[in-house]
PDB file of N, CA and C in Angstrom:
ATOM      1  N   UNK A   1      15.079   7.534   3.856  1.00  0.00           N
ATOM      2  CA  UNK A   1      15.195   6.094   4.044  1.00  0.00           C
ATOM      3  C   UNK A   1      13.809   5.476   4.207  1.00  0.00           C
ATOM      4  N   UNK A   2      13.720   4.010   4.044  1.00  0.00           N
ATOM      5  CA  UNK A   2      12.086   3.538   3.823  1.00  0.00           C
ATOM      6  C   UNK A   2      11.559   3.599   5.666  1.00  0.00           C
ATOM      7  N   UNK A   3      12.660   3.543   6.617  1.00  0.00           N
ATOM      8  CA  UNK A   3      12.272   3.796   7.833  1.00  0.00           C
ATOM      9  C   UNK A   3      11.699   5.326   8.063  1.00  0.00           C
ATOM     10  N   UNK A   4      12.157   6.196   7.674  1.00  0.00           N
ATOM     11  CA  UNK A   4      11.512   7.498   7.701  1.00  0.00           C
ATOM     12  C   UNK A   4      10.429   7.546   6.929  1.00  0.00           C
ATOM     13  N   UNK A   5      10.278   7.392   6.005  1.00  0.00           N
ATOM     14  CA  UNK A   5       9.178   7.057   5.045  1.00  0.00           C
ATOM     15  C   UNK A   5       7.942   6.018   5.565  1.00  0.00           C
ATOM     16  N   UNK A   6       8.431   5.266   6.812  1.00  0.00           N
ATOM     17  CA  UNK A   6       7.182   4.251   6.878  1.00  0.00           C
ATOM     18  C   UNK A   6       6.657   4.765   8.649  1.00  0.00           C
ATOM     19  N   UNK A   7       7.407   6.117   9.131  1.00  0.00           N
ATOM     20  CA  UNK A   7       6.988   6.537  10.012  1.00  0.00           C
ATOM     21  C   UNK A   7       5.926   7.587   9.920  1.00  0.00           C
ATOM     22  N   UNK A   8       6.781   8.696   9.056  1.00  0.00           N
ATOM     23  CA  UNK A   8       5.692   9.737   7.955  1.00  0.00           C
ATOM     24  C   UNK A   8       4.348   8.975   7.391  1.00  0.00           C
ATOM     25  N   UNK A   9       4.098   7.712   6.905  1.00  0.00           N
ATOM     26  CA  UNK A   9       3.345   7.007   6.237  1.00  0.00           C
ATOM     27  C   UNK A   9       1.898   6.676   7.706  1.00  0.00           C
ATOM     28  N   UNK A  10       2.852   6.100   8.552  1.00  0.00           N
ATOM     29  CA  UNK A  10       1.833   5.233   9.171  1.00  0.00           C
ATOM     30  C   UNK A  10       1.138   6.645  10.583  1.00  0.00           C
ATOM     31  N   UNK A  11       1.937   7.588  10.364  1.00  0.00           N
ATOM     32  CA  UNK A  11       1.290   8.835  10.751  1.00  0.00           C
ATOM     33  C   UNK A  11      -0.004   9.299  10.345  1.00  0.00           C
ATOM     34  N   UNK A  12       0.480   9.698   8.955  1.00  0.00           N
ATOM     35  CA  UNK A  12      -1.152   9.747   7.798  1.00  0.00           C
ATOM     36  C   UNK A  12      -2.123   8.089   7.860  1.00  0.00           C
ATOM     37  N   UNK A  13      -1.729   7.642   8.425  1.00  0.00           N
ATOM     38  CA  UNK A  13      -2.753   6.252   8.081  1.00  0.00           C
ATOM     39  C   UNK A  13      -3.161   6.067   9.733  1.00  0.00           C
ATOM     40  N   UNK A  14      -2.264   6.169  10.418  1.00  0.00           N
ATOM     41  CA  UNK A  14      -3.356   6.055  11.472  1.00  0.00           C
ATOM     42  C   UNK A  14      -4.762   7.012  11.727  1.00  0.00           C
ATOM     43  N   UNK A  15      -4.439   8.082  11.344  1.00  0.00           N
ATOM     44  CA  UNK A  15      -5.915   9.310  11.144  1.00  0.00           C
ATOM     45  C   UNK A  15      -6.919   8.835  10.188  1.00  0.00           C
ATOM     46  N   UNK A  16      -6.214   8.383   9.147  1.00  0.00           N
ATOM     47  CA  UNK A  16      -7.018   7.859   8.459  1.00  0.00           C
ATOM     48  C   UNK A  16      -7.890   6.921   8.793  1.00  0.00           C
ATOM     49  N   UNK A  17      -7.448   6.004   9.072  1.00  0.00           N
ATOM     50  CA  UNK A  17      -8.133   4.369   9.103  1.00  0.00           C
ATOM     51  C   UNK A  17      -8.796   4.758  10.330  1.00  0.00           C
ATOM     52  N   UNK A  18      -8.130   5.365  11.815  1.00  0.00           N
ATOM     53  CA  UNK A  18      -9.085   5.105  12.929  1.00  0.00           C
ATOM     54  C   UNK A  18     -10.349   6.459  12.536  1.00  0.00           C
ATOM     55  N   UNK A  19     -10.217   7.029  11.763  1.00  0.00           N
ATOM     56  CA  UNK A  19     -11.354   7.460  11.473  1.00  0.00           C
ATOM     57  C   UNK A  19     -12.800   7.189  10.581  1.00  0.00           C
ATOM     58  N   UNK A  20     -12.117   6.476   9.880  1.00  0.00           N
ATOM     59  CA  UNK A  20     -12.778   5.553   9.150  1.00  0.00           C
ATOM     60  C   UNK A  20     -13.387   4.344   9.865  1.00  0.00           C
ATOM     61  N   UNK A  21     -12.898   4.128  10.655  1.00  0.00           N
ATOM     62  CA  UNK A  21     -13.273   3.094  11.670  1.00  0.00           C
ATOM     63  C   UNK A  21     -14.159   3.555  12.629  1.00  0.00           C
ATOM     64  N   UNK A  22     -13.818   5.009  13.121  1.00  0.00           N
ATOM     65  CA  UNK A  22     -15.341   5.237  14.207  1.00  0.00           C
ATOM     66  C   UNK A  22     -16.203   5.543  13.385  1.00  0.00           C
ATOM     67  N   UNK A  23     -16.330   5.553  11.709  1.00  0.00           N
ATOM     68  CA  UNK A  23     -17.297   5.916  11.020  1.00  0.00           C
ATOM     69  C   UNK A  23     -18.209   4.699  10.606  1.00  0.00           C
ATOM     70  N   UNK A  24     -17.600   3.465  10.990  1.00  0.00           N
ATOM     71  CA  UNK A  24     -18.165   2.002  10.895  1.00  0.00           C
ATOM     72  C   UNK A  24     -17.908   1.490   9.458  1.00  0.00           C
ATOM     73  N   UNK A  25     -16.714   2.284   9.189  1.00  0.00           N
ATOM     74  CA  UNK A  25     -16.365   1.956   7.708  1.00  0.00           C
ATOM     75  C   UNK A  25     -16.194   0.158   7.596  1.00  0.00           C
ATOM     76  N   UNK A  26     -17.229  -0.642   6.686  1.00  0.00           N
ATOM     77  CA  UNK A  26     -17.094  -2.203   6.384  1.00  0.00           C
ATOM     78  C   UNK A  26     -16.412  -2.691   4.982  1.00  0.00           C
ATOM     79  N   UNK A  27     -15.903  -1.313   4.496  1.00  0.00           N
ATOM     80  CA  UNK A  27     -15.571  -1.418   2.640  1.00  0.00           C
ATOM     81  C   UNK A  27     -14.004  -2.086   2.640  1.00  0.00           C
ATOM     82  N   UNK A  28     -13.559  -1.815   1.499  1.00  0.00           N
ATOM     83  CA  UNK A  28     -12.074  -2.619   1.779  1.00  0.00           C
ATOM     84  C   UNK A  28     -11.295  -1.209   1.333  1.00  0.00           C
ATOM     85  N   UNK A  29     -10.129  -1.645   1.649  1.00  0.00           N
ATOM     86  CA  UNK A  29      -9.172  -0.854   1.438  1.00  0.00           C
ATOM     87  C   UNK A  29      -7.900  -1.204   0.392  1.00  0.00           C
ATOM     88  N   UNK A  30      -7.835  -0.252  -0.620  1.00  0.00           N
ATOM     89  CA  UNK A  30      -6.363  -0.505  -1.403  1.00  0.00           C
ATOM     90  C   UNK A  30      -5.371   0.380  -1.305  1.00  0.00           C
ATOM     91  N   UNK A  31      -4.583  -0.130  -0.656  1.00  0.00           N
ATOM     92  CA  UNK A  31      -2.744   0.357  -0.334  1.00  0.00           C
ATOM     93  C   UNK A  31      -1.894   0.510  -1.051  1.00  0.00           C
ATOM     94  N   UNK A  32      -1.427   1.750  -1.613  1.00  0.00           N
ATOM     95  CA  UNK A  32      -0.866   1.892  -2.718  1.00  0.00           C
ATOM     96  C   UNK A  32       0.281   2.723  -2.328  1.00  0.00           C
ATOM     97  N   UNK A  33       0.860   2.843  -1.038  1.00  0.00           N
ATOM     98  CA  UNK A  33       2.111   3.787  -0.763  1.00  0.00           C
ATOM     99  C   UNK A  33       3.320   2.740  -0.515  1.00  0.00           C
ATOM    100  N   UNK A  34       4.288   3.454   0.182  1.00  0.00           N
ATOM    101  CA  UNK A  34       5.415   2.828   0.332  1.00  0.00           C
ATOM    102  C   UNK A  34       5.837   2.676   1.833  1.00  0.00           C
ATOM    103  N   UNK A  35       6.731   1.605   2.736  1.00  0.00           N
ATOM    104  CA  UNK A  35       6.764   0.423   2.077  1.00  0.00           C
ATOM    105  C   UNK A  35       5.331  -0.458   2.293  1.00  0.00           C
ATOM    106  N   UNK A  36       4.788  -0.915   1.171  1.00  0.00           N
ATOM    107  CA  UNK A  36       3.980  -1.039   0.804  1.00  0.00           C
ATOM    108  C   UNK A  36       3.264  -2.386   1.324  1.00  0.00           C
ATOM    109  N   UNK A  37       4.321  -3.267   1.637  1.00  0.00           N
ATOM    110  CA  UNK A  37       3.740  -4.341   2.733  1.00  0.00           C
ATOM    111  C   UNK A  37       3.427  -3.895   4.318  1.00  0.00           C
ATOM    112  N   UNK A  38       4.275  -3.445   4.844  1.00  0.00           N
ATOM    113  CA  UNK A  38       3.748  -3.313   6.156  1.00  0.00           C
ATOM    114  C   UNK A  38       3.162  -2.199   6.175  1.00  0.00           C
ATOM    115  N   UNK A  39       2.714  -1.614   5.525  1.00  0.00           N
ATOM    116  CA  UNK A  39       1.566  -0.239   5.402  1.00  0.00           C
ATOM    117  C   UNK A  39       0.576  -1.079   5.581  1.00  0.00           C
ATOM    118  N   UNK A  40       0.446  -1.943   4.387  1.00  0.00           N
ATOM    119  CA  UNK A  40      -0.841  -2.955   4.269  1.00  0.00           C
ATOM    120  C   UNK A  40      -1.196  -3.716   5.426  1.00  0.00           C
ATOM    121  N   UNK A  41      -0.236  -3.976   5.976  1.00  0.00           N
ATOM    122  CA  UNK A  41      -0.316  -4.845   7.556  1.00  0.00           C
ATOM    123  C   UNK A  41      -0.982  -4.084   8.458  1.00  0.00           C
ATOM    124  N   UNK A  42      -0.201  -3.029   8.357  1.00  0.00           N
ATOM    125  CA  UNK A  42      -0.581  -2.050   9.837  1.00  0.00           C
ATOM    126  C   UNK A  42      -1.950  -1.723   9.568  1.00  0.00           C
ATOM    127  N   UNK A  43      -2.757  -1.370   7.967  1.00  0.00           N
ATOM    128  CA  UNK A  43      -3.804  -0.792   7.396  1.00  0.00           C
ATOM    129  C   UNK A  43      -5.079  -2.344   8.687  1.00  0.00           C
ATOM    130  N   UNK A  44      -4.586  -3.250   8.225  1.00  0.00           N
ATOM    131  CA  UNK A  44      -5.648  -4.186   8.772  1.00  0.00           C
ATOM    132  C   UNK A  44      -5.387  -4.226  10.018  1.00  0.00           C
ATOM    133  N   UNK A  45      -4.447  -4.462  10.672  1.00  0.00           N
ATOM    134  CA  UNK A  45      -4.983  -4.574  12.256  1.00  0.00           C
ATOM    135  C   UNK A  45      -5.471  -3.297  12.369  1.00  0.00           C
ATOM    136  N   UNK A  46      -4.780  -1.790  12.376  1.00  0.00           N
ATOM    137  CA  UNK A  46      -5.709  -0.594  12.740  1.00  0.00           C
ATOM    138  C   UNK A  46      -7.122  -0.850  12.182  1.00  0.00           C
ATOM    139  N   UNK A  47      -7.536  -1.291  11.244  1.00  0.00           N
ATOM    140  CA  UNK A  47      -9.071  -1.557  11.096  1.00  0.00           C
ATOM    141  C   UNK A  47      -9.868  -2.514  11.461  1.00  0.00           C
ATOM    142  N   UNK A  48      -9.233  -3.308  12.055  1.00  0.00           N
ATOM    143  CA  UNK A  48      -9.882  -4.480  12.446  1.00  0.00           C
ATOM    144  C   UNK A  48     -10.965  -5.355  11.959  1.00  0.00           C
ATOM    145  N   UNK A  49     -10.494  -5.185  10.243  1.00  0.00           N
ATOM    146  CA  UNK A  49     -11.289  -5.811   9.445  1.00  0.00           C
ATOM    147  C   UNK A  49     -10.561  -7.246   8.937  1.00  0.00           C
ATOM    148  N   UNK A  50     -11.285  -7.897   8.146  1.00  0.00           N
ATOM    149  CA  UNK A  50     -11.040  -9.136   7.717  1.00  0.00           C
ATOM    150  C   UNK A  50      -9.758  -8.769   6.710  1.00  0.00           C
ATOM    151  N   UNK A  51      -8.768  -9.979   6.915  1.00  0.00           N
ATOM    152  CA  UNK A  51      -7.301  -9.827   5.617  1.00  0.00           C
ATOM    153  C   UNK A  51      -8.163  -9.641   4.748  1.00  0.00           C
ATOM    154  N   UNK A  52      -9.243 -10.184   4.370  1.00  0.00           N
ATOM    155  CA  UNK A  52      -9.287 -10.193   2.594  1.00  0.00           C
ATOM    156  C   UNK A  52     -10.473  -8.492   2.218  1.00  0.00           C
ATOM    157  N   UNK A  53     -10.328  -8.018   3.078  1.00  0.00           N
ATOM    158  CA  UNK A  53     -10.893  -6.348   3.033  1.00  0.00           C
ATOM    159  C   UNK A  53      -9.779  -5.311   3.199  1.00  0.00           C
ATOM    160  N   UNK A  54      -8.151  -5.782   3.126  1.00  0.00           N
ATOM    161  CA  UNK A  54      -6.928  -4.856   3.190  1.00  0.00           C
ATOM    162  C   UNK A  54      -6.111  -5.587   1.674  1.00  0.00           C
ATOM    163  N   UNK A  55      -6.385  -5.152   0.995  1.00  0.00           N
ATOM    164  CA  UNK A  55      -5.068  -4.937  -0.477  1.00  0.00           C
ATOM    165  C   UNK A  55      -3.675  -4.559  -0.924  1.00  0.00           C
ATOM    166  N   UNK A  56      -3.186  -4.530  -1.013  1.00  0.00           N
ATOM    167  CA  UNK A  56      -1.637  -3.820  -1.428  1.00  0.00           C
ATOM    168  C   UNK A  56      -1.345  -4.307  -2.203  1.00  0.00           C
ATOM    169  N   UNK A  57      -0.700  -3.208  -3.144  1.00  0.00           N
ATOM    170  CA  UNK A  57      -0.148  -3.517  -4.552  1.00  0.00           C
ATOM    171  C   UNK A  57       0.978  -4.385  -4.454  1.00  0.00           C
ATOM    172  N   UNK A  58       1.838  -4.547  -3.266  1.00  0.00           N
ATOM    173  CA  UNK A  58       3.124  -5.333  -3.091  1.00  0.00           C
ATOM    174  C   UNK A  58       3.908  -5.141  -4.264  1.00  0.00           C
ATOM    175  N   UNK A  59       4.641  -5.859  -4.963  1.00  0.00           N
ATOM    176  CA  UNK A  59       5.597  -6.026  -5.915  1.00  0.00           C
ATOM    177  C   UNK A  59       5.102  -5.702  -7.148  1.00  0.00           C
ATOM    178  N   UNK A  60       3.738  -5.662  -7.077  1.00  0.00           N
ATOM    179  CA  UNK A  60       3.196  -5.784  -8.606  1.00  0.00           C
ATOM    180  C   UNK A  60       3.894  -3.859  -9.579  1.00  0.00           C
ATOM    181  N   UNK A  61       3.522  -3.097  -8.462  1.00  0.00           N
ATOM    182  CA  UNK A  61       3.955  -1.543  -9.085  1.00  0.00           C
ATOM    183  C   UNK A  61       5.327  -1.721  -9.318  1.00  0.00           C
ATOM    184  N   UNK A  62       6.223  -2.395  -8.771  1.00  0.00           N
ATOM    185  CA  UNK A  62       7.726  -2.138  -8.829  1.00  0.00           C
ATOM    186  C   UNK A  62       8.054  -2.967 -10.242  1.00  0.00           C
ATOM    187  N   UNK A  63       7.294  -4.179  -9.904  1.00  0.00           N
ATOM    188  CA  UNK A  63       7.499  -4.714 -11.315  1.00  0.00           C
ATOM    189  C   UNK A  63       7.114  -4.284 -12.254  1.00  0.00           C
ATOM    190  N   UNK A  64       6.064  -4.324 -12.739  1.00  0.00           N
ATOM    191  CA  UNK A  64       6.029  -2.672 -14.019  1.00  0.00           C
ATOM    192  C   UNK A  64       6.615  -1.725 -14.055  1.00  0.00           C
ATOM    193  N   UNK A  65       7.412  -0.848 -13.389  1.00  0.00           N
ATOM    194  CA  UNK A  65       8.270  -0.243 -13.748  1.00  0.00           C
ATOM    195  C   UNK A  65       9.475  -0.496 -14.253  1.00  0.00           C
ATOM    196  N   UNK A  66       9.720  -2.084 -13.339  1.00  0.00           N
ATOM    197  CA  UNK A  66      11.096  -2.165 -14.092  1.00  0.00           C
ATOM    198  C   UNK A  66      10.907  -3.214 -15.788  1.00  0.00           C
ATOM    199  N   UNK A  67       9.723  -3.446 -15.934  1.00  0.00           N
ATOM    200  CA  UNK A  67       9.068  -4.090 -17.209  1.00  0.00           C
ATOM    201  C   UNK A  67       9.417  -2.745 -17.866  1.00  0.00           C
ATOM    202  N   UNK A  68       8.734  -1.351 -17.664  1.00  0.00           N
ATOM    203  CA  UNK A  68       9.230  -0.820 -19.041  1.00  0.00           C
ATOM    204  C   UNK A  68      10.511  -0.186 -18.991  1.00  0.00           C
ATOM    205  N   UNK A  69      11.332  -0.137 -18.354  1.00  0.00           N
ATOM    206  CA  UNK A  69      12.533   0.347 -17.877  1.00  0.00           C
ATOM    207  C   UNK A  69      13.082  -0.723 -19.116  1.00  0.00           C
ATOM    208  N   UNK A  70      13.176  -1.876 -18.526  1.00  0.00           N
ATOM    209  CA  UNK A  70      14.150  -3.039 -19.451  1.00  0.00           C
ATOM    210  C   UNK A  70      13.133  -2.650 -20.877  1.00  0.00           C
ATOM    211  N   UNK A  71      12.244  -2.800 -20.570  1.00  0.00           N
ATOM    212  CA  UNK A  71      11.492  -2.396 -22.554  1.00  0.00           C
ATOM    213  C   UNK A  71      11.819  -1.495 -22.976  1.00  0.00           C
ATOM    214  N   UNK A  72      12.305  -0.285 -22.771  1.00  0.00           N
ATOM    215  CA  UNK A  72      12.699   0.685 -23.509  1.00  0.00           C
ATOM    216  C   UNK A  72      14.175   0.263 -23.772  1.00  0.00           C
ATOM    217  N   UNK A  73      15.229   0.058 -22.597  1.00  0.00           N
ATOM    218  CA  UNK A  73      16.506  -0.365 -23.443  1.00  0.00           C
ATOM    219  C   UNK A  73      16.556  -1.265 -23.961  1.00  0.00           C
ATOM    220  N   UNK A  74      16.043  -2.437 -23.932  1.00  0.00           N
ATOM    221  CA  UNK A  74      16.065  -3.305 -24.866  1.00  0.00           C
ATOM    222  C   UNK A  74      15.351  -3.455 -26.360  1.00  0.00           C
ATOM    223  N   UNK A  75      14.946  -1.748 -26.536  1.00  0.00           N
ATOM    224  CA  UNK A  75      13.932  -1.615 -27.479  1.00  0.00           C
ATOM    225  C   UNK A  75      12.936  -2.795 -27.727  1.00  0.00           C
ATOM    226  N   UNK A  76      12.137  -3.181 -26.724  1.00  0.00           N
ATOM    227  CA  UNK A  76      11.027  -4.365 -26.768  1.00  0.00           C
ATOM    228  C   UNK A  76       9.505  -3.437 -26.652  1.00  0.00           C
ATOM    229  N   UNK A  77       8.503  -4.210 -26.705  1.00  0.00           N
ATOM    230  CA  UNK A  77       7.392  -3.898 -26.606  1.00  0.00           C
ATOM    231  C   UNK A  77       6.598  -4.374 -25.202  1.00  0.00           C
ATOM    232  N   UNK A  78       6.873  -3.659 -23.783  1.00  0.00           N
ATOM    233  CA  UNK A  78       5.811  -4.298 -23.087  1.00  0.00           C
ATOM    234  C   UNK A  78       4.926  -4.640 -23.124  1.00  0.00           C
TER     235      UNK A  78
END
């Protein structure tokens, strides 16, 4: 379920990020797991960097998939 999945998730990301953080990491970050908004959420307050230095793909990955999903049965060309 995306609740088990966003516990497993924010497990691996808290090691991550607060380590990155006592490393004085100032770079940005792109969020590319699942669920993919509040990963991205949690990614910026644990870093305590500026919103516009935390990314997430949000909707954009789901929508391409289902772009070529419908393109193949509808024999279209994405």
């Amino acid at each position: 379920s995306r609740l088990v999945e966003l516990q497993n998730n924010i497990t691996e990301l808290k090691d991550i990020v607060l380590s990155l953080k006592h490393a004085n990491f100032k770079g940005k970050y792109i969020v590319a797991t699942n669920p993919n908004d509040t990963i991205t959420y949690y990614t910026q307050i644990l870093s305590s960097l500026p919103k516009n230095h935390v990314f997430g793909s949000g909707t954009n990955l789901d929508s391409s998939r289902l772009k070529k999903i419908l393109a193949k049965d509808l024999d279209l060309n994405p």
